[in-house]
Protein backbone atom coordinates (compact mmCIF):
# COMPACT_ATOMS: atom_id res chain seq x y z
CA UNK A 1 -171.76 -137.55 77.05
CA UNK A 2 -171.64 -139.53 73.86
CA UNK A 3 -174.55 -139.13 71.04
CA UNK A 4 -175.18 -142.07 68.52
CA UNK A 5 -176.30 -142.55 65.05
CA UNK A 6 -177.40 -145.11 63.26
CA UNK A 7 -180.93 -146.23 60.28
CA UNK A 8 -183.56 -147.99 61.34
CA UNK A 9 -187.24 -147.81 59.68
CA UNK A 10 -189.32 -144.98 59.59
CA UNK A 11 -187.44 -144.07 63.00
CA UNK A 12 -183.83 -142.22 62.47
CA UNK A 13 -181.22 -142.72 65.79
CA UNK A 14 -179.28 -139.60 65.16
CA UNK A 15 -176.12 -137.78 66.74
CA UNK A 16 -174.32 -134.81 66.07
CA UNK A 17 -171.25 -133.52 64.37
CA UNK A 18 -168.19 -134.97 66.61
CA UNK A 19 -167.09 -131.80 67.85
CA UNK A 20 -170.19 -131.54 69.61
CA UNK A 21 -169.90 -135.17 70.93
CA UNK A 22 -167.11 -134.88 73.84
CA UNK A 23 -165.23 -137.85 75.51
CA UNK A 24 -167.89 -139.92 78.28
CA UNK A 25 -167.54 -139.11 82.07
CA UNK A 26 -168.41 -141.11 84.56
CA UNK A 27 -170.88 -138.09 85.25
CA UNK A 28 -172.29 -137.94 81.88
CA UNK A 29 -174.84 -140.15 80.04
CA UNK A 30 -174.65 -141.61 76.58
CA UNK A 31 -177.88 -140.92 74.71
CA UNK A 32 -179.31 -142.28 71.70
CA UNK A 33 -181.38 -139.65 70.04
CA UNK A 34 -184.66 -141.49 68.04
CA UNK A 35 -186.61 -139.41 65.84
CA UNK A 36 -190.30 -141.19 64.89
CA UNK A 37 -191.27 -139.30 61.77
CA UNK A 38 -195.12 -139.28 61.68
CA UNK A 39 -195.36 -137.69 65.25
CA UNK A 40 -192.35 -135.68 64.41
CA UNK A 41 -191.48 -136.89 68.49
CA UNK A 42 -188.58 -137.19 69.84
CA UNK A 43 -187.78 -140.57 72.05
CA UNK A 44 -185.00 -141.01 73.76
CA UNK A 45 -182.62 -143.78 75.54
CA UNK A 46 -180.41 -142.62 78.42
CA UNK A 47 -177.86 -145.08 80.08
CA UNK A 48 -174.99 -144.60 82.67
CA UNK A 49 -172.24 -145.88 80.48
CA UNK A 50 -170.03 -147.16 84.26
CA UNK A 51 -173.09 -149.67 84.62
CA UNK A 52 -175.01 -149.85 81.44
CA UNK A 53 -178.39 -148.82 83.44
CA UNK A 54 -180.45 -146.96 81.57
CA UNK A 55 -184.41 -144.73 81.08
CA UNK A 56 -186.18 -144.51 77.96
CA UNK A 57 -187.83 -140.75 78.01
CA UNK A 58 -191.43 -140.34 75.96
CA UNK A 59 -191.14 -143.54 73.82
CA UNK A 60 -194.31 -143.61 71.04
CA UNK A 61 -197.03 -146.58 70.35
CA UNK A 62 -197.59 -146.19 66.66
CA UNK A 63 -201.24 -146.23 65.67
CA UNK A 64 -202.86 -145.20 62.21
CA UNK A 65 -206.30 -143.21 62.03
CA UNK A 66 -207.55 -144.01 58.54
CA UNK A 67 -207.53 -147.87 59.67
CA UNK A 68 -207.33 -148.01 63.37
CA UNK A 69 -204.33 -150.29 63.46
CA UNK A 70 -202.04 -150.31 66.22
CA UNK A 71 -198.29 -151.42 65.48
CA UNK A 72 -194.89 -151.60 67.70
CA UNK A 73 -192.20 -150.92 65.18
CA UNK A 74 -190.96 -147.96 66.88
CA UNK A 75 -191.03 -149.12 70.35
CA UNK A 76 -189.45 -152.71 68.92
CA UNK A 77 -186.93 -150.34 67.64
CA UNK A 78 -186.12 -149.35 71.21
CA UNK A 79 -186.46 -152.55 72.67
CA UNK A 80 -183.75 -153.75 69.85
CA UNK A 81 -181.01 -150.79 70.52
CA UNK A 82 -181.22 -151.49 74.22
CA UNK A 83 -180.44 -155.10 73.70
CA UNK A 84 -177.89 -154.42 71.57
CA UNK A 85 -176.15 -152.19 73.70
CA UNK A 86 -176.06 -154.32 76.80
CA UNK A 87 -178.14 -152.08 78.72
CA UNK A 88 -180.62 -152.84 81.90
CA UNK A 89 -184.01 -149.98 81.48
CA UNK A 90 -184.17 -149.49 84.84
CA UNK A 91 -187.26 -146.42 84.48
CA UNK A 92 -189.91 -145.39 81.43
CA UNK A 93 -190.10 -141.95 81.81
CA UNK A 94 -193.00 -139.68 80.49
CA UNK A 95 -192.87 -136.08 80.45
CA UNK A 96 -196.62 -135.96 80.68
CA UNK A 97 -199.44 -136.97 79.40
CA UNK A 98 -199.31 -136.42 75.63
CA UNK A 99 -202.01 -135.18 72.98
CA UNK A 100 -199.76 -135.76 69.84
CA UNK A 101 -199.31 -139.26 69.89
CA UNK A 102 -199.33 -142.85 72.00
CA UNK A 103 -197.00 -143.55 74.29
CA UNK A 104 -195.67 -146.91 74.91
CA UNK A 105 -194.99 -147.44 77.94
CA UNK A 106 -196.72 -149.94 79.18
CA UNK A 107 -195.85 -152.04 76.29
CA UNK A 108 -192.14 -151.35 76.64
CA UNK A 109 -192.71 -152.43 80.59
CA UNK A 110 -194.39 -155.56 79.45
CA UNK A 111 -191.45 -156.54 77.08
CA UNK A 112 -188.72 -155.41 79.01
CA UNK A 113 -190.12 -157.59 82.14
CA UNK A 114 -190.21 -160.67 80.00
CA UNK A 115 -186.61 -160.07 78.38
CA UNK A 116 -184.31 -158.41 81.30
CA UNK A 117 -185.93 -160.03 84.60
CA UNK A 118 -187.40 -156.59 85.66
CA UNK A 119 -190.20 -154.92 85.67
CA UNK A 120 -189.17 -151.31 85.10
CA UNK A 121 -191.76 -148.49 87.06
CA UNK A 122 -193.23 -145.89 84.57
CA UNK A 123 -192.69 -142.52 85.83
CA UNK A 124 -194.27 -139.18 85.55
CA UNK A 125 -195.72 -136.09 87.55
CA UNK A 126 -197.60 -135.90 90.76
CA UNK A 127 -200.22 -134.09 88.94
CA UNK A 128 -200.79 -136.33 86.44
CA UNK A 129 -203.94 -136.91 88.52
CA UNK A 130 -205.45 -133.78 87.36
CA UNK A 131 -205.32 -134.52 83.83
CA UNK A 132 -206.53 -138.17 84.19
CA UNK A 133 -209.61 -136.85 86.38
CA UNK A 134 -210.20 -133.87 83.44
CA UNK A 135 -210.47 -136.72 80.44
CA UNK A 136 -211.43 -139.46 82.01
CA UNK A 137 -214.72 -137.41 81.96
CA UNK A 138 -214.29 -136.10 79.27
CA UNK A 139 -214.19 -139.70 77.71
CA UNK A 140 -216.33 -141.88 79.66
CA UNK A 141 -212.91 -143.88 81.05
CA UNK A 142 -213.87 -145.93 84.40
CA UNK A 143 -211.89 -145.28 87.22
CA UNK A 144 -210.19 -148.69 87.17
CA UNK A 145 -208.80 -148.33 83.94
CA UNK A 146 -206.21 -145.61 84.81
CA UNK A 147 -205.56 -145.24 88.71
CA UNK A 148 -202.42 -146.39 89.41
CA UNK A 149 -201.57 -147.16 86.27
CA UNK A 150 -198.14 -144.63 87.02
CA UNK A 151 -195.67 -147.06 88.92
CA UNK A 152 -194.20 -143.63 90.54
CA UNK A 153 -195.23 -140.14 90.62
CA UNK A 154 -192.16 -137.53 90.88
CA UNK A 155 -192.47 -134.85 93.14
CA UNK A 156 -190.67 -131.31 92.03
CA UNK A 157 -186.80 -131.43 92.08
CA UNK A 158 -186.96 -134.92 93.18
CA UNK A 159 -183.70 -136.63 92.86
CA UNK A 160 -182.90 -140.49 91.56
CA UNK A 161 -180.32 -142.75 90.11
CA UNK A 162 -179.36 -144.19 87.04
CA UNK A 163 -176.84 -146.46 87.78
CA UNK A 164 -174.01 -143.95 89.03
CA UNK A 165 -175.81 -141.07 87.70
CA UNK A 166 -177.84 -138.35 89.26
CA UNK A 167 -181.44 -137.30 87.64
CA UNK A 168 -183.86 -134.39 88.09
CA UNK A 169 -187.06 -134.29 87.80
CA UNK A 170 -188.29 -130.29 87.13
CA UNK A 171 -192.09 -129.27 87.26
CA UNK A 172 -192.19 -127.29 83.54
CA UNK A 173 -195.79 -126.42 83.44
CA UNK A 174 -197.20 -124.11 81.08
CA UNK A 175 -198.23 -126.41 77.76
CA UNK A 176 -199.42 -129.35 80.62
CA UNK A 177 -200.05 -128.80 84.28
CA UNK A 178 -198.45 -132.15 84.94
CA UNK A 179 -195.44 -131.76 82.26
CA UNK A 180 -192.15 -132.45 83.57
CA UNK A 181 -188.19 -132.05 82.22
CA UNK A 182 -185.70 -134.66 83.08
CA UNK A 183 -182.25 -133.40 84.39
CA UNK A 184 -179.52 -135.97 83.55
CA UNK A 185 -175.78 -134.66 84.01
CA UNK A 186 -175.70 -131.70 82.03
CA UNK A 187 -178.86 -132.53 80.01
CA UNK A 188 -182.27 -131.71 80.08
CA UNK A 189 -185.21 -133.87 78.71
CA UNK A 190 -187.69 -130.90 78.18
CA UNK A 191 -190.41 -132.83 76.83
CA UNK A 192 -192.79 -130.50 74.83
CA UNK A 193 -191.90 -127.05 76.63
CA UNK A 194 -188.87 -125.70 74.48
CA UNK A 195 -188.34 -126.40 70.33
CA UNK A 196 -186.10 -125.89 68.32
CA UNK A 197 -184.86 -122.20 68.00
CA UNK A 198 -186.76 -121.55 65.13
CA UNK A 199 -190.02 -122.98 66.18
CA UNK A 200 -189.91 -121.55 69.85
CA UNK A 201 -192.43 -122.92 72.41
CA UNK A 202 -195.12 -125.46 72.53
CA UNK A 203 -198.85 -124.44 72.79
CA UNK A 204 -200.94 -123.48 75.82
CA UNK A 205 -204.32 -124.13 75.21
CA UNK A 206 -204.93 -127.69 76.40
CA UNK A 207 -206.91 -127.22 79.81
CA UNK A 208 -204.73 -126.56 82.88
CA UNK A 209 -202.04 -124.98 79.99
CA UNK A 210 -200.83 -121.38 80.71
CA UNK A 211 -198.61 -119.15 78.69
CA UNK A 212 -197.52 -117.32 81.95
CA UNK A 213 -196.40 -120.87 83.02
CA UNK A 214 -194.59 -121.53 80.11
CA UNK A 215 -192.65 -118.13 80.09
CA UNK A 216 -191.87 -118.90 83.52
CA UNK A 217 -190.85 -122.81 82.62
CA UNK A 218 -188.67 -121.35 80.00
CA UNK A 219 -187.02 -118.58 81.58
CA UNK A 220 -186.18 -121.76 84.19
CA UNK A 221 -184.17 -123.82 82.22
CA UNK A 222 -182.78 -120.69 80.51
CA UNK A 223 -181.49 -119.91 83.72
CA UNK A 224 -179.14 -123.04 83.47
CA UNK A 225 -175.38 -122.71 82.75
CA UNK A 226 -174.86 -122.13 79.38
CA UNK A 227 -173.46 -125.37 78.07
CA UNK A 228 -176.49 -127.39 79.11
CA UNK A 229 -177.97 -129.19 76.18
CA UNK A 230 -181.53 -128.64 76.04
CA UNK A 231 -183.02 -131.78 74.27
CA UNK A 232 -186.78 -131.40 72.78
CA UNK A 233 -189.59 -133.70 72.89
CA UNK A 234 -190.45 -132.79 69.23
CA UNK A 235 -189.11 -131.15 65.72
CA UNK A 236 -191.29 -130.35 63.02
CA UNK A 237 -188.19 -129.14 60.92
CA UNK A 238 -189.17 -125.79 58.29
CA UNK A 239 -187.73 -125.49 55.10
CA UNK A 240 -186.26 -129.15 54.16
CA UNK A 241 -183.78 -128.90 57.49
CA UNK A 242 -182.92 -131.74 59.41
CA UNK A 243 -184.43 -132.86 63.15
CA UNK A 244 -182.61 -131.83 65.84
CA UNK A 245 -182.80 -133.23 69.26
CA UNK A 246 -181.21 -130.41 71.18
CA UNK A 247 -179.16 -127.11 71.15
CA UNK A 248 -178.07 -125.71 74.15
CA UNK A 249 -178.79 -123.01 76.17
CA UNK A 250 -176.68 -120.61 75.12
CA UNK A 251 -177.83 -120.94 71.54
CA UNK A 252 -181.75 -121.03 72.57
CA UNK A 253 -180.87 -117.51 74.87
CA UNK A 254 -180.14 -116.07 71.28
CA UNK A 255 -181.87 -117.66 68.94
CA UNK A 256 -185.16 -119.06 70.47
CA UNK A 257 -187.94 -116.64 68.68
CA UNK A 258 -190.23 -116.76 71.31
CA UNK A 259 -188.26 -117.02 74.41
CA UNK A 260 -184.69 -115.73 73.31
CA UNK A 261 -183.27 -113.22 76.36
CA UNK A 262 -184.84 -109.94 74.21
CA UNK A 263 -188.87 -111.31 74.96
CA UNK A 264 -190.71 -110.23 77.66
CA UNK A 265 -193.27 -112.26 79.66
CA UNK A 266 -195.92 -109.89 78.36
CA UNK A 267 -194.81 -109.90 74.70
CA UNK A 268 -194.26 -113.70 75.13
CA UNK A 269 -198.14 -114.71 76.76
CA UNK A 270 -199.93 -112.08 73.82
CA UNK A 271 -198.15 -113.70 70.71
CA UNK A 272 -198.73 -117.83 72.52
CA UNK A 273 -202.73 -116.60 72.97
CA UNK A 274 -202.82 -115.37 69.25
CA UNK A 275 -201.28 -118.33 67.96
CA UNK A 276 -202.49 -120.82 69.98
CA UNK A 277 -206.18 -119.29 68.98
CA UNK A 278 -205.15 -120.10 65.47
CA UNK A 279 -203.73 -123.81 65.75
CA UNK A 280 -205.91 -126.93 64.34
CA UNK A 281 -206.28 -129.72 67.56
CA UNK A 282 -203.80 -132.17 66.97
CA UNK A 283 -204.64 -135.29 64.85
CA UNK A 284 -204.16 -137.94 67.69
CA UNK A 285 -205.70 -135.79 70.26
CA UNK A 286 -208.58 -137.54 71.08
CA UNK A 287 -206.71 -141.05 70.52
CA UNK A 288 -203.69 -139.81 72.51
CA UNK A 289 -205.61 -138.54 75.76
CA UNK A 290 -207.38 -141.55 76.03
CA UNK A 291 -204.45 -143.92 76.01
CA UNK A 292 -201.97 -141.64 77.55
CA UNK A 293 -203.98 -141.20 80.86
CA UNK A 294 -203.85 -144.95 81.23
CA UNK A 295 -199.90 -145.27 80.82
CA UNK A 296 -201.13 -146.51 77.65
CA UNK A 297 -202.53 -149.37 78.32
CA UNK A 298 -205.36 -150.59 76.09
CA UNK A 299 -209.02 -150.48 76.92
CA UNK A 300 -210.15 -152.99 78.43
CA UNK A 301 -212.56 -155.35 75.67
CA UNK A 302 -216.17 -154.77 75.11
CA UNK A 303 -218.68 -158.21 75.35
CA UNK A 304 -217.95 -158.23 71.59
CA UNK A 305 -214.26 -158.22 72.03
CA UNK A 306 -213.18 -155.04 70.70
CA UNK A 307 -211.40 -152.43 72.11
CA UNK A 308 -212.71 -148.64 71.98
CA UNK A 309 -212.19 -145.21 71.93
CA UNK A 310 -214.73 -142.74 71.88
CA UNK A 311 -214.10 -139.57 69.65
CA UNK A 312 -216.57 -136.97 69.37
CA UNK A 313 -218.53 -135.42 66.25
CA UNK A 314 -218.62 -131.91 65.53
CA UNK A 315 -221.69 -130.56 65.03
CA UNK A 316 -221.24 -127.10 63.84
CA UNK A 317 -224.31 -126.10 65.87
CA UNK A 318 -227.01 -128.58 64.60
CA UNK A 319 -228.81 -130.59 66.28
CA UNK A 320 -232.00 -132.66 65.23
């Protein structure tokens, strides 16, 4: 498995220290490692280095709030590594459907069908269904706007290819219902179940989110050989540290402060309930859902031409 490093704008395509970085198999991936900084998310391009095929895992649509403008530097950023590289994005791949920021995945599809000659499926969950059905009410999002919009849905432990490598796709529920991990040689694309050691777990409180799950999700890939790098759909790095994509598990069986080997399932689900009682929604949430339950694709344009999204007011109990 080889790591990479390089600067780009407002996105950082990191590796690790070489020891860490051993010599590429035929059975391992290379990865590139891209870190957007205003999600603090974690995107990632995975490619069989025998035939240069490769997935991009979770990639992000940027979009500011205070002006409602929608921009593509990050994904350009991953359209321009894969180029240089050589390699052929065979899948997208979303973990699930995320409340933190855009994905963009349909954009990425779009490009990469006019540039390589293919249309590459975007991937995710069987149960994605769920969660589209939940907000799409939630909303006011017509039907046609987001069924189908998932080229294929992965069933749990399905197997596929990338080029002469073997992938996994793992049911991880617990923060989603729908969330999957990504097994790639001896990798795993966790998506937002597992942080970094010293942020633990991700929150449970989205609907159809269970801290039992998520004990049970971790203890899961926990139960993999020690040398497995976990890699994390997120950092929000404490105290001036770098972002880090992964650690393995090894290091999250000692170190992880919510799920290290020492924590209980009922010790784990009382602390996620207190904190997750005490977390702000995210700042994308309402943005996110609504474009992330159609693949994100945009909405389709009102008479006057515009494209919307609804977001609700809080009313602190008035009403007049």
């Amino acid at each position: 498995m080889q790591t990479t490093h390089s600067k780009v704008s407002r996105h950082t395509i990191r590796g690790r220290a070489p020891y860490r970085t051993p010599a590429i198999t035929s059975k391992e991936p290379t990865i590139h490692d891209v870190f957007e900084s205003k999600t603090g998310t974690w995107q990632y391009v995975v490619a069989d280095p025998a035939t240069s095929t490769a997935v991009i895992i979770d990639p992000v649509l940027d979009y500011d709030p205070a002006t409602q403008v929608v921009r593509t530097d990050s994904a350009d950023a991953l359209l321009s590594l894969v180029k240089d590289k050589g390699y052929i994005v065979d899948r997208i791949l979303e973990t699930h459907a995320h409340a933190d920021h855009i994905t963009a995945a349909t954009y990425l599809q779009k490009r990469l069908a006019e540039e390589q000659g293919h249309r590459p499926p975007i991937g995710i969950g069987k149960r994605i269904g769920q969660v589209q059905n939940l907000f799409s009410q939630r909303y006011s999002i017509p039907r046609e706007e987001y069924e189908n919009v998932f080229d294929k849905l992965f069933d749990d432990d399905e197997t596929f290819n990338i080029g002469e490598l073997q992938a996994t796709a793992i049911h991880l529920p617990g923060h989603t219902p729908d969330h999957l991990g990504y097994k790639i040689g001896d990798n795993v694309f966790c998506g937002d179940s597992l942080f970094h050691a010293d942020i633990g777990t991700a929150r449970c409180d989205f609907p159809g989110g269970s801290a039992n799950d998520l004990y049970k999700s971790g203890r899961k890939l926990l139960s993999l050989p020690d040398h497995v790098k976990i890699w994390t759909g997120h950092d929000y790095p404490p105290d001036g540290r770098d972002s880090v994509p992964w650690i393995s598990v090894k290091e999250h069986r000692e170190q992880n402060k919510h799920l290290n080997d020492n924590v209980m399932e009922e010790e784990f689900v009382a602390f996620r309930k207190e904190r997750d009682a005490k977390l702000a929604e995210p700042k994308l949430l309402h943005q996110s859902l609504q474009m992330n339950i159609r693949a994100g694709r945009l909405p389709k344009p009102t008479e006057s031409g515009h494209r919307m999204l609804h977001l609700p007011l809080k009313l602190n109990g008035l009403e007049w």
